[in-house]
Protein backbone atom coordinates (compact mmCIF):
# COMPACT_ATOMS: atom_id res chain seq x y z
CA UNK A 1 -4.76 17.47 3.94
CA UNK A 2 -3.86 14.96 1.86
CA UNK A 3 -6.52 12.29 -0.26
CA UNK A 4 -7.38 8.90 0.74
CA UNK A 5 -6.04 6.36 -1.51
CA UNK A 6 -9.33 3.77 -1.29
CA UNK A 7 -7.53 1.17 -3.77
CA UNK A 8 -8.36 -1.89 -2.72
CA UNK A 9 -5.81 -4.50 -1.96
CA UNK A 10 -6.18 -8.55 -2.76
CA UNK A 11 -4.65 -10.13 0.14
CA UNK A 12 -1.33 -11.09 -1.71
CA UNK A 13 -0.90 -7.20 -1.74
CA UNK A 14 -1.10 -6.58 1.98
CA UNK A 15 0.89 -9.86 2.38
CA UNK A 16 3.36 -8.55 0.39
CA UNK A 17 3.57 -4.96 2.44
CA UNK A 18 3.39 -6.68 5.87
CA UNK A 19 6.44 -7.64 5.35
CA UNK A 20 8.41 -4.52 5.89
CA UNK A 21 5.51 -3.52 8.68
CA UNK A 22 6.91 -4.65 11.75
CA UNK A 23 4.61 -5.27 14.20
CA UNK A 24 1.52 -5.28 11.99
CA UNK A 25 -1.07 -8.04 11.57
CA UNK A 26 -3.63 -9.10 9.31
CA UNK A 27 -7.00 -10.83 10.24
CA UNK A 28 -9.35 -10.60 7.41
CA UNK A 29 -9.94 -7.12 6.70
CA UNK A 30 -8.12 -5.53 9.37
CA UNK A 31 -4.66 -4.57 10.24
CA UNK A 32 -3.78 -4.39 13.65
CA UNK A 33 -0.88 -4.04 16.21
CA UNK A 34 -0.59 -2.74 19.45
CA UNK A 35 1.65 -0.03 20.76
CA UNK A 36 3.19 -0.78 24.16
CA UNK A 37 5.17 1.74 25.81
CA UNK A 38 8.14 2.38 28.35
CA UNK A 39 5.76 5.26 30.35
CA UNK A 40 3.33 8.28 29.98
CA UNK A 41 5.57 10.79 28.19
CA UNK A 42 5.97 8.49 25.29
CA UNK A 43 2.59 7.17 25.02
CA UNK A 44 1.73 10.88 24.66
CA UNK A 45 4.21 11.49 22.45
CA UNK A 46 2.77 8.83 20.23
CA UNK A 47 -0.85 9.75 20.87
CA UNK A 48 0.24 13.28 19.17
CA UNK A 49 1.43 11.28 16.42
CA UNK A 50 -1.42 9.53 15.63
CA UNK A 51 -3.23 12.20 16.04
CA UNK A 52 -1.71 14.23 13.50
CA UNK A 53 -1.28 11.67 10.96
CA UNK A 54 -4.74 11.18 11.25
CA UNK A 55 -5.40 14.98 9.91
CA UNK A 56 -2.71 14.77 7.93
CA UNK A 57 -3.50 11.77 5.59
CA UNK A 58 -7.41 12.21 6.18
CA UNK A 59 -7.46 8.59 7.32
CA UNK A 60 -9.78 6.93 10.85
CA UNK A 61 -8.59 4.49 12.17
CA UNK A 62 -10.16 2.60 15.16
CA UNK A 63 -8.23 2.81 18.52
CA UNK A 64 -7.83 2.32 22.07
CA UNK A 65 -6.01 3.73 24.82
CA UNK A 66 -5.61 1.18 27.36
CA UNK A 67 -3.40 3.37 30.15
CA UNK A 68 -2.82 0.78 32.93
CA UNK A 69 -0.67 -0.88 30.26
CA UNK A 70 0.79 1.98 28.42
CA UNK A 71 -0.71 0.64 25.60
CA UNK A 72 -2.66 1.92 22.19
CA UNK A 73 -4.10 -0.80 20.12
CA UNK A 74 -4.71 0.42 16.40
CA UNK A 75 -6.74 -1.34 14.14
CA UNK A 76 -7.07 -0.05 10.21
CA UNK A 77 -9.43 -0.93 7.50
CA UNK A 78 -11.41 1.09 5.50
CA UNK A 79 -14.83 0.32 6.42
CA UNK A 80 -16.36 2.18 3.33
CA UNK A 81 -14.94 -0.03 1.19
CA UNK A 82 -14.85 -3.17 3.53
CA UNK A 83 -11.63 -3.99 2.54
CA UNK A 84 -7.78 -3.12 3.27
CA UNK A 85 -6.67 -0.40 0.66
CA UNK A 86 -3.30 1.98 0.24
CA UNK A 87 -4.72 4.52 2.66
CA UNK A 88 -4.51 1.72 5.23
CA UNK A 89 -1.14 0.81 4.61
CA UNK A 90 0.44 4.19 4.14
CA UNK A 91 -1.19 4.99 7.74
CA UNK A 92 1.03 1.90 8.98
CA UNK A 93 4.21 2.95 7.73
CA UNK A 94 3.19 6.67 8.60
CA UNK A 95 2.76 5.07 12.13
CA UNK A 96 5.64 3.07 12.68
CA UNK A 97 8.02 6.10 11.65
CA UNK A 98 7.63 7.29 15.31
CA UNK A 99 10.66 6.62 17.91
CA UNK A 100 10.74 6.70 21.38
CA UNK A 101 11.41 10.49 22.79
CA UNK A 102 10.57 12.06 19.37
């Protein structure tokens, strides 16, 4: 299991790294975006990938299974430190590695 990074960012930081985080957004402190998908099999698919990249980088987010719309909003922050940090952002990209029938 890996370490959280709790670094915190300034907001040109996570500016900066939203760019090349499709789908992402920032409001304050939080970084959200939600996951919409084609059907069940692939919103399972990605539930298991949350999931484990949850254990795997040690990281919580918040999130929300919504399944009349095939949908799983995230939202990341770390809420010891009140702020955005690394850990957030590396759970992003983590996230967004994911394809369709994987």
């Amino acid at each position: 299991m890996a370490s959280e990074d709790k670094s915190v960012l300034n907001s040109a930081q996570v500016d900066e790294e939203l760019k090349s985080l499709e789908g992402w957004a920032r409001s304050e402190a939080v970084l959200s975006r939600n996951f919409v998908f084609r059907n069940f099999r692939d919103l399972t698919s990605f539930l298991n990938h949350l999931t484990r990249t949850i254990t795997e980088q040690n990281h919580h987010p918040d999130f929300c299974l919504n399944t009349g719309m095939k949908m799983i909003s995230v939202a990341l922050t770390t809420h010891s430190e009140k702020a955005l940090t690394r850990s957030d952002l590396q759970f992003a990209h983590a996230l967004n590695t994911w394809t369709p029938g994987a």
